[in-house]
Protein backbone atom coordinates (compact mmCIF):
# COMPACT_ATOMS: atom_id res chain seq x y z
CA UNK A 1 14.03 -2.12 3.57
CA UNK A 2 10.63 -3.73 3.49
CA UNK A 3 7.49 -0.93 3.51
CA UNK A 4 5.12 -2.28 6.54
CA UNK A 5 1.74 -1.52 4.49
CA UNK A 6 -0.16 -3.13 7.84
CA UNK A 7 0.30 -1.11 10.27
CA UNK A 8 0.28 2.70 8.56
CA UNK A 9 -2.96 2.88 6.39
CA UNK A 10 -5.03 0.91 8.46
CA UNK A 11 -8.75 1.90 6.44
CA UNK A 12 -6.70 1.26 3.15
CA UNK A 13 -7.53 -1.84 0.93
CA UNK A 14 -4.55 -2.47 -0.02
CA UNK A 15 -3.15 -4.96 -2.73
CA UNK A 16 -0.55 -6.46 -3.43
CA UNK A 17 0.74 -7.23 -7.56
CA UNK A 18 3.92 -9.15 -8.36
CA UNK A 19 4.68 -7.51 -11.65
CA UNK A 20 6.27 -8.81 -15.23
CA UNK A 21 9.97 -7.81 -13.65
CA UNK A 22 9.51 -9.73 -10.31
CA UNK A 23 9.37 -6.66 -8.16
CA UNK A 24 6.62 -7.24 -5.82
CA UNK A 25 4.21 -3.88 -4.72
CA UNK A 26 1.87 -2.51 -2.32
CA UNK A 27 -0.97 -0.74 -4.34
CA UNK A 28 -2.79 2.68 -3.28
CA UNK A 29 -5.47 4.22 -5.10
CA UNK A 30 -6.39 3.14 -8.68
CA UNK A 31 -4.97 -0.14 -9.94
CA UNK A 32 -2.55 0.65 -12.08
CA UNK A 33 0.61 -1.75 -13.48
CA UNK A 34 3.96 -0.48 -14.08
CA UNK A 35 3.83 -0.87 -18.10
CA UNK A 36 4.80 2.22 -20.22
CA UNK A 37 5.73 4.23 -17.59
CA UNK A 38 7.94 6.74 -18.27
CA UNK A 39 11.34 6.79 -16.70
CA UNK A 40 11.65 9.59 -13.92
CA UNK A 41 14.68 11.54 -16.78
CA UNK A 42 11.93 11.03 -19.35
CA UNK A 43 9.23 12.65 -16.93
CA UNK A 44 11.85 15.28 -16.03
CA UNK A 45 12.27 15.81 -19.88
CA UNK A 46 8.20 15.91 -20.39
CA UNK A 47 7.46 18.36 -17.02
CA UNK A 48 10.27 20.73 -19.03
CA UNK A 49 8.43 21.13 -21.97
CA UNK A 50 5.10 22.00 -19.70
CA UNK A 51 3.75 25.63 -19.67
CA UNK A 52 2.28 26.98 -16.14
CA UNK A 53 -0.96 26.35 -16.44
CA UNK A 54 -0.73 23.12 -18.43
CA UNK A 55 -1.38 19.14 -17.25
CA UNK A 56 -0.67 16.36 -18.89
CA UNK A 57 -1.76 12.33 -17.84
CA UNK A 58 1.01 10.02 -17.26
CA UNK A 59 2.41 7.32 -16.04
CA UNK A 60 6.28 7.62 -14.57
CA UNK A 61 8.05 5.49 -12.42
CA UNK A 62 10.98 7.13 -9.33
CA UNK A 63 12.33 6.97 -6.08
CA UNK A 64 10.48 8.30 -3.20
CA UNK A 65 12.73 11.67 -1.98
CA UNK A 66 10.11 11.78 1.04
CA UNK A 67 7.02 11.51 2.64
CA UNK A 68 4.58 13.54 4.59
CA UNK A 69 5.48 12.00 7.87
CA UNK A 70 2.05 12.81 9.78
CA UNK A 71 -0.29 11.25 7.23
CA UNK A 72 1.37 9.59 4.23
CA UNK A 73 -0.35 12.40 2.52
CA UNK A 74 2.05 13.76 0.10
CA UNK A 75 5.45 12.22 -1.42
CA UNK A 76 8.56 13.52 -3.13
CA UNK A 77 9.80 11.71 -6.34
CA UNK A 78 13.05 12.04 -7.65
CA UNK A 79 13.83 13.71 -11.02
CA UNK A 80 16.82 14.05 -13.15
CA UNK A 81 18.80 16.72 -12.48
CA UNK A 82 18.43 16.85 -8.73
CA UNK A 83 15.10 18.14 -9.12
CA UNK A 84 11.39 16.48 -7.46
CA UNK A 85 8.25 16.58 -8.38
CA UNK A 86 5.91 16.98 -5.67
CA UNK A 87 3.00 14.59 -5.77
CA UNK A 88 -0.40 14.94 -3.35
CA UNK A 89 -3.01 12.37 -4.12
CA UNK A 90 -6.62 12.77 -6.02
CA UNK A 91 -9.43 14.09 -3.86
CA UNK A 92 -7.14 13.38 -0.34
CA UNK A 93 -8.70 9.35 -1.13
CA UNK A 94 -5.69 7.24 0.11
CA UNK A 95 -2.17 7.93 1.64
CA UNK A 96 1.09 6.02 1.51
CA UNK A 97 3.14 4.10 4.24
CA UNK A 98 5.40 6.99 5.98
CA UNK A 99 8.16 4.90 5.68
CA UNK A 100 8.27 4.39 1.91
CA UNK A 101 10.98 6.99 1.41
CA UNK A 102 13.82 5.21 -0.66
CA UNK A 103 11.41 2.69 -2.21
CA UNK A 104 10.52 2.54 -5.68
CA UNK A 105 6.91 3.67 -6.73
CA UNK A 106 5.21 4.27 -10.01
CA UNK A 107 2.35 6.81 -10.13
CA UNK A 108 -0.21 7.71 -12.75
CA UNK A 109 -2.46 10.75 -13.04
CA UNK A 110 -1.60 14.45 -14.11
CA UNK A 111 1.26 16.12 -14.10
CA UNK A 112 1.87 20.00 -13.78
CA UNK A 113 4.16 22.79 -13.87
CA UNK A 114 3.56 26.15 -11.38
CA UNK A 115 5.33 28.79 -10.70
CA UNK A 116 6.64 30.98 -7.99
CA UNK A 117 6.50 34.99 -8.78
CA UNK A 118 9.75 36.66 -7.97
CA UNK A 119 7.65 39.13 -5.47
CA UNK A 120 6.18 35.97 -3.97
CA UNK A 121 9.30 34.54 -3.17
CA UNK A 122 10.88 37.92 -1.50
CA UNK A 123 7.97 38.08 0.64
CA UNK A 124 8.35 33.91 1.23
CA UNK A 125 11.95 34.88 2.21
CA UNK A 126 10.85 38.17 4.44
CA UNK A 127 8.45 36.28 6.44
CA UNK A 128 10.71 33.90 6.78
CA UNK A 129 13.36 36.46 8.42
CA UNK A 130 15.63 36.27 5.69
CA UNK A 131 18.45 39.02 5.48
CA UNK A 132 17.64 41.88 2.99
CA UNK A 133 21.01 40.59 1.11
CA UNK A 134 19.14 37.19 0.93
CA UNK A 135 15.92 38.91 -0.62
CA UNK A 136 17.90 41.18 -3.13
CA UNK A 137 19.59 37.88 -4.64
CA UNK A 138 16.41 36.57 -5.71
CA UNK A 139 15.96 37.26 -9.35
CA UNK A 140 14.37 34.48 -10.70
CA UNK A 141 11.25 32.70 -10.26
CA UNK A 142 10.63 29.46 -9.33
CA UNK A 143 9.18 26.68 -11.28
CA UNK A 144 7.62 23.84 -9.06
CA UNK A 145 6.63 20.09 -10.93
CA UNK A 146 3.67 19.02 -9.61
CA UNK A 147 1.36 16.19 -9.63
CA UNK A 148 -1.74 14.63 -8.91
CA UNK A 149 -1.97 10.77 -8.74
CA UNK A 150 -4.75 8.86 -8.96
CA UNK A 151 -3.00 5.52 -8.53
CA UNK A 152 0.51 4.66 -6.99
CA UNK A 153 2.59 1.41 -6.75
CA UNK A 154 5.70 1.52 -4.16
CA UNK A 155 8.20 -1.79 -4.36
CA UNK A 156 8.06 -3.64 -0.80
C-alpha cells in the first residue's frame, strides 16, 4: 500500500529520504533518520521500566495500529505484547496521512507512562452505561504509554 502524502496534508512540507536500508519515507515534523532507533519490543521494554510521571527522549521505530481519521492528528504504534503506545504530535505542528495505518514509521521525541485511577475507570465505565457487574470487575488500574513526537518518518 503506497501512503498518498499529496493529497492529505496539503500545508505540510513534506520530504521525502531514501534511507541506508532502501526503504523510502515521507517525513513530518523534525528531520529525523531512522538510525538507533529502538525496536518497538525494546521501546515496550523501556515504557515498562517508566514511572507515572516520568519522560524519557527516544527514538523507536513500529507499525502504525491507527490513525485519527479526521485530521491525521494522532497515531497508534504497535508494541510488544499486544500493547500501543499512543502518540499525538508536539505543539498540534503537523499531522500524518490518514491512511498510513499498516505502514512503517519511526518517531522521535518523549515518551511517557500515565495512569488510569481505579475510581476513574468505574466512573469511565458508568458513564459509559456499563452494567454494575462490569464496574465491580474493575480492580486494577490502567497504565497508558504515551508519547509526544517531534519528528516522524512513515515507509511509502
Amino acid at each position: 500500500m503506497e501512503v498518498d502524502t499529496d493529497t492529505i496534508n496539503e500545508d505540510e512540507d513534506i520530504t521525502v529520504e531514501v534511507q541506508e536500508n532502501g526503504k523510502v519515507y515521507a517525513s513530518f515534523g523534525d528531520k529525523i533518520n531512522t538510525n538507533d532507533a529502538l525496536t518497538q519490543e525494546e521501546m515496550f521494554k523501556k515504557y515498562k521500566s517508566l514511572k507515572p510521571g516520568d519522560t524519557v527522549n527516544v527514538k523507536f521505530a513500529a507499525k502504525i495500529n491507527d490513525v485519527c481519521q479526521k485530521k491525521g492528528c494522532w497515531m497508534s504504534l504497535n508494541l510488544a505484547d499486544e500493547k500501543e503506545s499512543f502518540v499525538k504530535f508536539k505543539d498540534y505542528a503537523f499531522f500524518v496521512p490518514l491512511n498510513a495505518a499498516g505502514q512503517d514509521a519511526v518517531v522521535t521525541g518523549k515518551a511517557f507512562v500515565s495512569e488510569i485511577s481505579v475510581d476513574q475507570l468505574k466512573h469511565y465505565a458508568k458513564d459509559g452505561g456499563k452494567s454494575e457487574a462490569e464496574i465491580a470487575k474493575i480492580t486494577k488500574p490502567e497504565v497508558k504509554y504515551g508519547f509526544m513526537a517531534d519528528g516522524v518518518l512513515i515507509s511509502k
